[in-house]
N, C-alpha and C. Protein backbone atom coordinates (compact mmCIF):
# COMPACT_ATOMS: atom_id res chain seq x y z
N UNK A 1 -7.27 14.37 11.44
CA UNK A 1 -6.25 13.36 11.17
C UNK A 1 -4.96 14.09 10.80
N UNK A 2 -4.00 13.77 11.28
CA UNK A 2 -2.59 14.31 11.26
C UNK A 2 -1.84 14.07 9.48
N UNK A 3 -1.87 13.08 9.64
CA UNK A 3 -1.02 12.63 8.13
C UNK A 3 -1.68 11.26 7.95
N UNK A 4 -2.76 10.79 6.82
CA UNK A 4 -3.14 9.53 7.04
C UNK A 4 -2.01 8.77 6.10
N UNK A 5 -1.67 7.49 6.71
CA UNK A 5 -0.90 6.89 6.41
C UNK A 5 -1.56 5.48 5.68
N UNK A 6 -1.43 4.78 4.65
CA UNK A 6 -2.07 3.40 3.84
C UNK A 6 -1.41 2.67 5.07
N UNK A 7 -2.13 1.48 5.43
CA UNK A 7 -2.30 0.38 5.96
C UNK A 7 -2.66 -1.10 5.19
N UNK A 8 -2.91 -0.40 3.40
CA UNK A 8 -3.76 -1.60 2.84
C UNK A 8 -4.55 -1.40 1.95
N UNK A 9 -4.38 -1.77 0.84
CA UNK A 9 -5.81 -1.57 -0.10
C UNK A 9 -6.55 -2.55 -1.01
N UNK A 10 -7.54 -2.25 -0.81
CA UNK A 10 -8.74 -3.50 -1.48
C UNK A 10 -8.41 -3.49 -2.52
N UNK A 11 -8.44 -4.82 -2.39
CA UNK A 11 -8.59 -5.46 -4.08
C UNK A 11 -9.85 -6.12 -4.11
N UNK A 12 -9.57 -7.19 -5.20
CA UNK A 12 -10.60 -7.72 -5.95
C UNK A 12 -11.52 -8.18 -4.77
N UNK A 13 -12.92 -8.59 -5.26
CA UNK A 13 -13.59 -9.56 -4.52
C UNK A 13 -13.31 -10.83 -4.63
N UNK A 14 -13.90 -11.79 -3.46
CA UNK A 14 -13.26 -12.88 -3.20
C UNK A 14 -14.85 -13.88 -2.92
N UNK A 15 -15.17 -14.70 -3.96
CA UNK A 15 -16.24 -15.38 -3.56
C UNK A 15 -17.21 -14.25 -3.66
N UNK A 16 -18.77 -15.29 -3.78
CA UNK A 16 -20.06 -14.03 -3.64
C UNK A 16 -20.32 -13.44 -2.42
N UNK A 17 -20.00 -14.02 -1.45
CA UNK A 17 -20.01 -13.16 -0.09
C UNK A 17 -19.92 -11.92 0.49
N UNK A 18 -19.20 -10.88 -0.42
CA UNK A 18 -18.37 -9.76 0.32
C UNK A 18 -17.10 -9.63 0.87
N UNK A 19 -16.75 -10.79 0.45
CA UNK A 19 -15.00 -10.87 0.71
C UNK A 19 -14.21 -10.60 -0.01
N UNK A 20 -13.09 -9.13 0.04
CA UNK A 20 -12.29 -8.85 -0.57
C UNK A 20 -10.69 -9.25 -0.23
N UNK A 21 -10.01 -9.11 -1.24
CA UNK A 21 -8.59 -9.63 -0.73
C UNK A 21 -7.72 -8.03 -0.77
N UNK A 22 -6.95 -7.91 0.23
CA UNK A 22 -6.42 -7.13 0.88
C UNK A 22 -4.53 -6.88 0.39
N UNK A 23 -4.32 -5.84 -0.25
CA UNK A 23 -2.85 -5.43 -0.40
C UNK A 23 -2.53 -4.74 0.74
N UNK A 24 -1.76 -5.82 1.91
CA UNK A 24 -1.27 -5.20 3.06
C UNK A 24 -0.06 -4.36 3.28
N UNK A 25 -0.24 -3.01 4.12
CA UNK A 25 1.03 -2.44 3.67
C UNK A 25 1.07 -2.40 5.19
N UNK A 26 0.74 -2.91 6.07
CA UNK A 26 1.50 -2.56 7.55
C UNK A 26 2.04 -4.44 8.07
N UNK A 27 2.65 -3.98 9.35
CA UNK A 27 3.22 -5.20 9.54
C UNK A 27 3.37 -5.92 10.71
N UNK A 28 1.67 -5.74 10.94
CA UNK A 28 1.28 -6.23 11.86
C UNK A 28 -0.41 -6.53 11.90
N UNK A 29 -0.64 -7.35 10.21
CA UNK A 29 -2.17 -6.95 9.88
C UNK A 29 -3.36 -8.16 11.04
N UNK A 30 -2.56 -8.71 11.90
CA UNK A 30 -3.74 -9.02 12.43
C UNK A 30 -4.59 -7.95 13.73
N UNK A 31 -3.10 -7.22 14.69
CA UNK A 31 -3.93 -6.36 15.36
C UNK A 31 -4.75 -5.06 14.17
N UNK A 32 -3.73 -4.55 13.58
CA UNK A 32 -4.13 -3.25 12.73
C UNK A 32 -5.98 -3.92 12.37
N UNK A 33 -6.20 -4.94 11.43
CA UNK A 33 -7.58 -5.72 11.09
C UNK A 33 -8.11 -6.46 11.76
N UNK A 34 -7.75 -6.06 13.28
CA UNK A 34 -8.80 -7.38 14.02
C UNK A 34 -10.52 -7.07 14.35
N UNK A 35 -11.48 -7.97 14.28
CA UNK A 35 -12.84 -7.61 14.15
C UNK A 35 -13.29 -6.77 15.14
N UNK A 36 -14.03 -5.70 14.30
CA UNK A 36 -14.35 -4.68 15.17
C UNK A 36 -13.82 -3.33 14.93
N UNK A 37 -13.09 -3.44 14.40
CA UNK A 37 -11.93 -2.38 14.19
C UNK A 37 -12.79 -1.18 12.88
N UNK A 38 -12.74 -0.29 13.64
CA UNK A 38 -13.07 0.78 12.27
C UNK A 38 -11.93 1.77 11.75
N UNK A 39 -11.89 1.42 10.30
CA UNK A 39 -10.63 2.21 9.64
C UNK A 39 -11.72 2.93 8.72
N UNK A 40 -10.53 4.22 8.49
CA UNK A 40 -10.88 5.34 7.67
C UNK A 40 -10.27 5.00 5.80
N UNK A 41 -11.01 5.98 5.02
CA UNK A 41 -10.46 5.51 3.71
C UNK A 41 -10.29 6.73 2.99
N UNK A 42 -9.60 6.35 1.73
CA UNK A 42 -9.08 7.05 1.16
C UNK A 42 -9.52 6.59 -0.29
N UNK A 43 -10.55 6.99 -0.67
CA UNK A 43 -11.52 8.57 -0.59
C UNK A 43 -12.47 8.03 0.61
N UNK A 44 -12.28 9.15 1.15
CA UNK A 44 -12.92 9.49 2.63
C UNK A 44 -14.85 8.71 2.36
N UNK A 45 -15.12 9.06 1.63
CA UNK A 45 -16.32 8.96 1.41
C UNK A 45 -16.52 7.29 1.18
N UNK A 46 -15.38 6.27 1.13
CA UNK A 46 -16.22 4.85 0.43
C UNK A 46 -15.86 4.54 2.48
N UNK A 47 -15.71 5.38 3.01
CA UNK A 47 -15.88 4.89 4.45
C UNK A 47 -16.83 5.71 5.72
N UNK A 48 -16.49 5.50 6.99
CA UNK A 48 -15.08 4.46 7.70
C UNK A 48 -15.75 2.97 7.10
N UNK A 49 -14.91 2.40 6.99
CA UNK A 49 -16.09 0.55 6.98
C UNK A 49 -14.92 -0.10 8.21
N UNK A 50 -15.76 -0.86 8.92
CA UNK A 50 -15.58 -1.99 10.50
C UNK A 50 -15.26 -3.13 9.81
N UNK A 51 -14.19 -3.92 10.25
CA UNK A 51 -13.80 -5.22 9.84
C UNK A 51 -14.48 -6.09 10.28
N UNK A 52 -15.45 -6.59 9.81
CA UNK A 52 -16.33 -8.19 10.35
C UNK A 52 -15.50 -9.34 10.79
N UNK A 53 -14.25 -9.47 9.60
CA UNK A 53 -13.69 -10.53 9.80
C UNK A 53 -12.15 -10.65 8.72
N UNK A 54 -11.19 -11.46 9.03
CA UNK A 54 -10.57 -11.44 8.07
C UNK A 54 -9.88 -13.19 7.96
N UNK A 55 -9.39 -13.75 7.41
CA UNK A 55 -8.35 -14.76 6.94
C UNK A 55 -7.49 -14.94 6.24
N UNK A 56 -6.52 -15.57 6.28
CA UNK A 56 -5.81 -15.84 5.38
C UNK A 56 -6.37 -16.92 4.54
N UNK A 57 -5.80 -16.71 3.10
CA UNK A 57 -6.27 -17.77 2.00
C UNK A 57 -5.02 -17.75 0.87
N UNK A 58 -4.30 -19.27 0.74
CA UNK A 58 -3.02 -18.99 0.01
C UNK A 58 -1.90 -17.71 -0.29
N UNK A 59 -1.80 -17.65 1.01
CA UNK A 59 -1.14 -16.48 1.08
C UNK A 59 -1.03 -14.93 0.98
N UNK A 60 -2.70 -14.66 0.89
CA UNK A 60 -3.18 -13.52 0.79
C UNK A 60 -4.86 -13.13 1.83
N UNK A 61 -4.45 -11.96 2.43
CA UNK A 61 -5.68 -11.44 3.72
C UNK A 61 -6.68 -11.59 2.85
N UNK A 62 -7.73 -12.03 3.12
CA UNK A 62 -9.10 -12.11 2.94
C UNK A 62 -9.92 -11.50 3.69
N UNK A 63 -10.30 -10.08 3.73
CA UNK A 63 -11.30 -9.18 4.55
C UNK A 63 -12.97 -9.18 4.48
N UNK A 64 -13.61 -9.22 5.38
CA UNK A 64 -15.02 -9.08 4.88
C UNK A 64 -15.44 -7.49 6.09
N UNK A 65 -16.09 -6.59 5.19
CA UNK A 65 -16.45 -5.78 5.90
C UNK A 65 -17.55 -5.47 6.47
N UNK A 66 -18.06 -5.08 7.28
CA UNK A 66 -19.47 -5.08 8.13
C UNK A 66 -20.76 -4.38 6.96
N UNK A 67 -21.82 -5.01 6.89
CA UNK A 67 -22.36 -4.11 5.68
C UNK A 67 -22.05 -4.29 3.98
N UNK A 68 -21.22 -5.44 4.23
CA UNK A 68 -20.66 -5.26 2.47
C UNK A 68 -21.30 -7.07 2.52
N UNK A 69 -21.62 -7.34 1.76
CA UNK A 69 -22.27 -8.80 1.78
C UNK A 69 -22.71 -9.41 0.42
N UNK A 70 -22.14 -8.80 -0.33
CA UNK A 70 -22.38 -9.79 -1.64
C UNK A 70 -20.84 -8.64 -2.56
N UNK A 71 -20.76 -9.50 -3.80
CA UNK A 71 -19.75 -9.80 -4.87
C UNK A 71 -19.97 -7.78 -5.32
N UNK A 72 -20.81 -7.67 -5.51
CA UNK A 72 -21.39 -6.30 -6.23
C UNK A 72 -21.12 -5.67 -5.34
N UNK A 73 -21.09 -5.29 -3.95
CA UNK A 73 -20.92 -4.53 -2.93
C UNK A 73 -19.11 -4.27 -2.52
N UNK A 74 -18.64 -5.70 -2.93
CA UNK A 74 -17.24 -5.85 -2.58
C UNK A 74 -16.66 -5.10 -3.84
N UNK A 75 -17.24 -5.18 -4.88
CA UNK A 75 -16.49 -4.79 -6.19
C UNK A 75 -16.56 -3.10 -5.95
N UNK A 76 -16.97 -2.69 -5.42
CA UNK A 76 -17.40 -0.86 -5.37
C UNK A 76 -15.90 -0.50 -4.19
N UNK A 77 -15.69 -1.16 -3.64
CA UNK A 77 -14.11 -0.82 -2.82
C UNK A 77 -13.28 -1.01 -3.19
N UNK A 78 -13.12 -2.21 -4.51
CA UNK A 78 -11.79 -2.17 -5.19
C UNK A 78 -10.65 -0.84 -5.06
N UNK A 79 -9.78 -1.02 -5.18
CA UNK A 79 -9.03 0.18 -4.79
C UNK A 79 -8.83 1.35 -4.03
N UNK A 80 -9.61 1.23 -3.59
CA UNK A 80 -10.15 2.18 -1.78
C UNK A 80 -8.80 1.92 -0.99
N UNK A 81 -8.32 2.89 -0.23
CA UNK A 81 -7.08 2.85 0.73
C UNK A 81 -7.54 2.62 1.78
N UNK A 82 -7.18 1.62 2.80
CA UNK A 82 -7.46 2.11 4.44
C UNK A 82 -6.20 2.58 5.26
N UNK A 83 -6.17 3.50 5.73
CA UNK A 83 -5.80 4.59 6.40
C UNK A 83 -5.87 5.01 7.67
N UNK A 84 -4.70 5.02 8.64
CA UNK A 84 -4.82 5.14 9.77
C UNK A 84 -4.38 6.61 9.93
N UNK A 85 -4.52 7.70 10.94
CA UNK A 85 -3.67 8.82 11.29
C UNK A 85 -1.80 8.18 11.78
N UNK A 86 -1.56 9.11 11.66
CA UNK A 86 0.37 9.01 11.57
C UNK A 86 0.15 9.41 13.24
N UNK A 87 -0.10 10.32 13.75
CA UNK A 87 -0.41 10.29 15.32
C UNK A 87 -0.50 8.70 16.02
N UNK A 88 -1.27 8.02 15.45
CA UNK A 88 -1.65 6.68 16.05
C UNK A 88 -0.81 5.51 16.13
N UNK A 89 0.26 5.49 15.31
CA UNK A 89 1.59 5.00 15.04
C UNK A 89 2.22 5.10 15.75
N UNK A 90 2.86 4.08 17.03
CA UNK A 90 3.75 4.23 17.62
C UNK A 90 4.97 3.86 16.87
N UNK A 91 6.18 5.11 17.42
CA UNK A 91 7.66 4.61 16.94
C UNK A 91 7.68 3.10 17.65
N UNK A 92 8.65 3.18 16.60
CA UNK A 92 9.76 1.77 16.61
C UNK A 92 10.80 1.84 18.07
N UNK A 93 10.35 0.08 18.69
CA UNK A 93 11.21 0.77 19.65
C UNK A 93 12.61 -0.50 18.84
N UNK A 94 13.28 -0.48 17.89
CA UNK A 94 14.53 -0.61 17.17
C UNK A 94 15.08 0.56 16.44
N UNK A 95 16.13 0.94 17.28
CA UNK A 95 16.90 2.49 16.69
C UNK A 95 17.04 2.59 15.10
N UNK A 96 17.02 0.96 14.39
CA UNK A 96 17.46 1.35 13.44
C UNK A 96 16.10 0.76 12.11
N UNK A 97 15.12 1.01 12.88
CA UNK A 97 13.81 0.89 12.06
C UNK A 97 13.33 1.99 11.86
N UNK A 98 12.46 2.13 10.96
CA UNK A 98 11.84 3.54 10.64
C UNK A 98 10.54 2.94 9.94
N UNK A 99 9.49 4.33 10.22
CA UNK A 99 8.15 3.93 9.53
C UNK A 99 8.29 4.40 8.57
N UNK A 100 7.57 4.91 7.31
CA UNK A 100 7.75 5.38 5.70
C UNK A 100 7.24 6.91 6.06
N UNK A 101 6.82 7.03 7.50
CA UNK A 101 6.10 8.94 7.16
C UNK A 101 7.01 10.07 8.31
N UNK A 102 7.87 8.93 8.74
CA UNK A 102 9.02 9.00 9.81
C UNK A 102 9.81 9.86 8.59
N UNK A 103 10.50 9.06 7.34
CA UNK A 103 11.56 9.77 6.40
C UNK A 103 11.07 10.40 6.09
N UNK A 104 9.85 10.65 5.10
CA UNK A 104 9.11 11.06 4.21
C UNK A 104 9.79 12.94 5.02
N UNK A 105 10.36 13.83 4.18
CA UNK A 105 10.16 15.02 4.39
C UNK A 105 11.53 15.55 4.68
N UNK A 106 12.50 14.11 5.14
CA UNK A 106 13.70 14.53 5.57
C UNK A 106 14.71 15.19 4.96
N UNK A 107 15.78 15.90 4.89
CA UNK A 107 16.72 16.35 4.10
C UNK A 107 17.75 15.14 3.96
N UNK A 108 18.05 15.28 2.91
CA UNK A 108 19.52 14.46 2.16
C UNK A 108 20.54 15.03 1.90
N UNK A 109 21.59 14.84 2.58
CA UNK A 109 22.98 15.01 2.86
C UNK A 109 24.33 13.65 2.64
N UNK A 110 25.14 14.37 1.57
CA UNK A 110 26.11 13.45 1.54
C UNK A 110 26.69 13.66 2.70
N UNK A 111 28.19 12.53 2.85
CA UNK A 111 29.02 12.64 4.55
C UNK A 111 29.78 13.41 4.16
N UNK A 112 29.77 14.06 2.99
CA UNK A 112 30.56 15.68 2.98
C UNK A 112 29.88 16.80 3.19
N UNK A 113 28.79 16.53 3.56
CA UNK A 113 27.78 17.70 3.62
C UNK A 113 27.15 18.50 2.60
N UNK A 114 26.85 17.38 1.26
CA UNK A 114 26.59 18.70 -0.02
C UNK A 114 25.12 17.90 0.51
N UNK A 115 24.01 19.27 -0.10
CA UNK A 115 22.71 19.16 0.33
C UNK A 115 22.27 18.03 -1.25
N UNK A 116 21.72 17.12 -0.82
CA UNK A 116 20.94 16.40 -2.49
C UNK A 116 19.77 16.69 -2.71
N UNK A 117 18.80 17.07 -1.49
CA UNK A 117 17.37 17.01 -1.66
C UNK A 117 16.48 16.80 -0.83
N UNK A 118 15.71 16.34 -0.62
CA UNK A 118 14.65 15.57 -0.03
C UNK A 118 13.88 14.48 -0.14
N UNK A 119 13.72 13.66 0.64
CA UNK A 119 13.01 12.43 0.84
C UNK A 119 11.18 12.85 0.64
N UNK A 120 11.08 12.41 -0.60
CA UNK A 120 9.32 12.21 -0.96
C UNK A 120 8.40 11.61 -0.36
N UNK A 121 9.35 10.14 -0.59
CA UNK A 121 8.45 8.57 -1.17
C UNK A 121 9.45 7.83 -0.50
N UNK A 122 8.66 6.42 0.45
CA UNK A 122 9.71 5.19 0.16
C UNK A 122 8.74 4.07 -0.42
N UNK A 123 9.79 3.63 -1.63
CA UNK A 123 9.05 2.23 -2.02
C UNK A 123 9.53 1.08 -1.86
N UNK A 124 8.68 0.07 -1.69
CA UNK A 124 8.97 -1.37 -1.01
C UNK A 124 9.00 -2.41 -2.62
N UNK A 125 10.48 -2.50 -3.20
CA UNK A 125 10.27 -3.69 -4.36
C UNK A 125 11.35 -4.33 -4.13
N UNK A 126 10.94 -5.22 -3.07
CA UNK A 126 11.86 -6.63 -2.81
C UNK A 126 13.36 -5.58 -1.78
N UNK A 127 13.31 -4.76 -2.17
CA UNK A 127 14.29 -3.73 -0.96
C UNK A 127 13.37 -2.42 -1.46
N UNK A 128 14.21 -2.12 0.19
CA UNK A 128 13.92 -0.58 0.15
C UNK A 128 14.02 0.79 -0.69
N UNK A 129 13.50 1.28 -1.10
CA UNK A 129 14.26 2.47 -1.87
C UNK A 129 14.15 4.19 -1.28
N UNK A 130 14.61 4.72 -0.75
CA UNK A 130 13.93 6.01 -0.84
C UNK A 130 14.51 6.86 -2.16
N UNK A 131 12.85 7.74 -2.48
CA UNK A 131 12.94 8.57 -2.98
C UNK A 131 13.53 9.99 -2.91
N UNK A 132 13.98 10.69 -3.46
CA UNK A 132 14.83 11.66 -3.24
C UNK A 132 15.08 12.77 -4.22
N UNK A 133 14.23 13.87 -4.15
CA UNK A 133 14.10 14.89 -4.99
C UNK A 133 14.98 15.97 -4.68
N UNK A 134 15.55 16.96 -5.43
CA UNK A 134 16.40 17.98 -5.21
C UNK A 134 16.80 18.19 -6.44
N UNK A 135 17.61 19.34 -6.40
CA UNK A 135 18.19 19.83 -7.57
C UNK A 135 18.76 19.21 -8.80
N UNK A 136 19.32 18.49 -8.84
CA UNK A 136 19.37 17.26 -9.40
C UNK A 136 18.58 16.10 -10.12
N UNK A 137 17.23 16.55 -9.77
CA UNK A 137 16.04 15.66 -10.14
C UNK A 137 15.69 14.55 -9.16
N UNK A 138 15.20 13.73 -9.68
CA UNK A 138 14.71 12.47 -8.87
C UNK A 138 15.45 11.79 -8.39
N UNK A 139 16.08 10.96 -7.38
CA UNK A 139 17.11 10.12 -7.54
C UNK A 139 16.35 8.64 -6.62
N UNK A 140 16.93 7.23 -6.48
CA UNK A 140 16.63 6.14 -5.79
C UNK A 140 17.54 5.86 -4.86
N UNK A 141 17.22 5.75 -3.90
CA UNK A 141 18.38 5.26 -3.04
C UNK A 141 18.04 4.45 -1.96
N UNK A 142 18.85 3.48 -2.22
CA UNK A 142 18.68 2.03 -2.04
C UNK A 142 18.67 1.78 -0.07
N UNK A 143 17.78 1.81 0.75
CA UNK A 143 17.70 2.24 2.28
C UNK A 143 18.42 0.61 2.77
N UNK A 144 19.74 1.00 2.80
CA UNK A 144 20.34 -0.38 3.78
C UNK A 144 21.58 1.00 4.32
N UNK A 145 22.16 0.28 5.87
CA UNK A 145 22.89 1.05 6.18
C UNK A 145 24.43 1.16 5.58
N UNK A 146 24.93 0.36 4.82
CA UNK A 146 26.26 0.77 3.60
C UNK A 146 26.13 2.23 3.28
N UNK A 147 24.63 2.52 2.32
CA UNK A 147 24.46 3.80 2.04
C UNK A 147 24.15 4.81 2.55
N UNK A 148 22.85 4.93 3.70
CA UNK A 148 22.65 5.56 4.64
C UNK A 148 22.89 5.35 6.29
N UNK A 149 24.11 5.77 6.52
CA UNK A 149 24.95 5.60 7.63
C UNK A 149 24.20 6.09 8.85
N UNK A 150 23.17 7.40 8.61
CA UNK A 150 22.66 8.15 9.59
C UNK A 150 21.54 8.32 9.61
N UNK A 151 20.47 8.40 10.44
CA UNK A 151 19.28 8.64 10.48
C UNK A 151 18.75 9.77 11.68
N UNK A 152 18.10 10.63 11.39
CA UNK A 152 18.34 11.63 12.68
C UNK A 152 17.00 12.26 12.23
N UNK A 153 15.39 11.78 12.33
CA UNK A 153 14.68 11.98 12.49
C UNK A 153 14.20 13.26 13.50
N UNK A 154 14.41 13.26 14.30
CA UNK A 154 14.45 14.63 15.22
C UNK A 154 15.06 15.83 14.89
N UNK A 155 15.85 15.01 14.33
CA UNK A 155 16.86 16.70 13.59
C UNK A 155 16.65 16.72 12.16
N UNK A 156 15.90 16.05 11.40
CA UNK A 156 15.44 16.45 10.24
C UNK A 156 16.28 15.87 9.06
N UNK A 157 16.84 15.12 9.11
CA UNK A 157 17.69 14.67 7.95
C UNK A 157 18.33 12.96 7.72
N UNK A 158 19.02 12.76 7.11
CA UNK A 158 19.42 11.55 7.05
C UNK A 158 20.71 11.54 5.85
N UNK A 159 21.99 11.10 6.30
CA UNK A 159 23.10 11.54 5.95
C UNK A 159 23.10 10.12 4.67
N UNK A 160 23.96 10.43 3.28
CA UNK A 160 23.76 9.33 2.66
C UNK A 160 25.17 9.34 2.18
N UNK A 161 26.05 7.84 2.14
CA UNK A 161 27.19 8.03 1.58
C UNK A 161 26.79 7.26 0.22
N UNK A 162 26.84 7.96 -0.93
CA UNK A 162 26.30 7.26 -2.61
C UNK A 162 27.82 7.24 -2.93
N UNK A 163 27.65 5.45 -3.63
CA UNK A 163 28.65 5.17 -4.17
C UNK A 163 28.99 5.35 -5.45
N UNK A 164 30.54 5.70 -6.13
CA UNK A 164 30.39 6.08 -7.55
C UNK A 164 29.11 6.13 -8.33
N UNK A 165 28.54 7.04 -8.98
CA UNK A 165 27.52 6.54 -10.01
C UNK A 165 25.59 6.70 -9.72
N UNK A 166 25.49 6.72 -8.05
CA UNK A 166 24.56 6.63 -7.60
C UNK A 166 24.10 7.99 -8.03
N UNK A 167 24.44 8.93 -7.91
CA UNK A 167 24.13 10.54 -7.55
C UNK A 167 24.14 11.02 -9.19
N UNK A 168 24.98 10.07 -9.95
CA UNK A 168 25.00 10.91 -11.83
C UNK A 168 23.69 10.70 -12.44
N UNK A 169 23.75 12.16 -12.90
CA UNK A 169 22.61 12.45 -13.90
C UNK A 169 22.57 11.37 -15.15
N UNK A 170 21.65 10.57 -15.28
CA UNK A 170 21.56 9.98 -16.93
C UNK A 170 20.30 9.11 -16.49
């Protein structure tokens, strides 16, 4: 596996059945979970497990996995990742979309060219954020194009114009 990437992770059980409810992180969970489908996990060992089935239920995936069939069985995956390879991911065909393992690694550059760091992490809370480590320490930066004007995945970087205040230490 190249770079496994989260797709999703179990939560609680759902009913005595073996039905768990699902924290979806891709965005397209009916092909990614359609029945039949075997995903890998993270820890390697509570898998691969095959999707039997899934639904929606008030607004949240409801998974049942092949082999998992009662409340006690579902409760042992709680927090288990499923995980696809980053190979298996097709790009975006929108120039100005990106996947999270696409940035992940890139260099950070103001549009004056001072180096800031590198891209870690992106986190998803209600907007985008990437993470951004460098000399400087940690920093957040907020992924809409105002701030990041450039994206140049092939060439390794992604240009950021930070407005007053964004870039100060405190």
């Amino acid at each position: 596996m190249s770079e496994p990437i989260a797709v999703g992770r179990v939560g609680r059980p759902h009913g005595i059945r073996g039905e768990v409810t699902l924290d979806v992180r891709t965005d397209d969970p009916e092909a990614r979970f359609a029945a039949g489908t075997e995903i890998a996990t993270d820890p390697a060992s509570a898998g691969p497990l095959t999707v039997e089935r899934t639904r929606w239920h008030s607004g949240r995936l409801l998974m049942r996995f092949a082999g998992v069939s009662d409340r006690d069985a579902a409760e042992e995956l709680r927090g288990v990742w499923l995980v696809v390879d980053s190979a298996d991911i097709p790009p975006s065909a929108d120039p100005d979309e990106f996947h999270d393992h696409e940035l992940i690694g890139l260099a950070v550059v103001t549009t004056d060219g001072a180096d800031i760091g590198r891209v870690t992490d992106v986190l998803h809370h209600g907007q985008d954020l990437l993470v951004v480590r460098g000399p400087g320490g940690e920093r957040l930066v907020p992924f809409v194009a105002a701030l990041v004007p450039e994206v140049d995945v092939p060439g390794g970087r992604l240009v950021i114009d930070p407005p007053p205040g964004l870039l100060d230490e405190s």
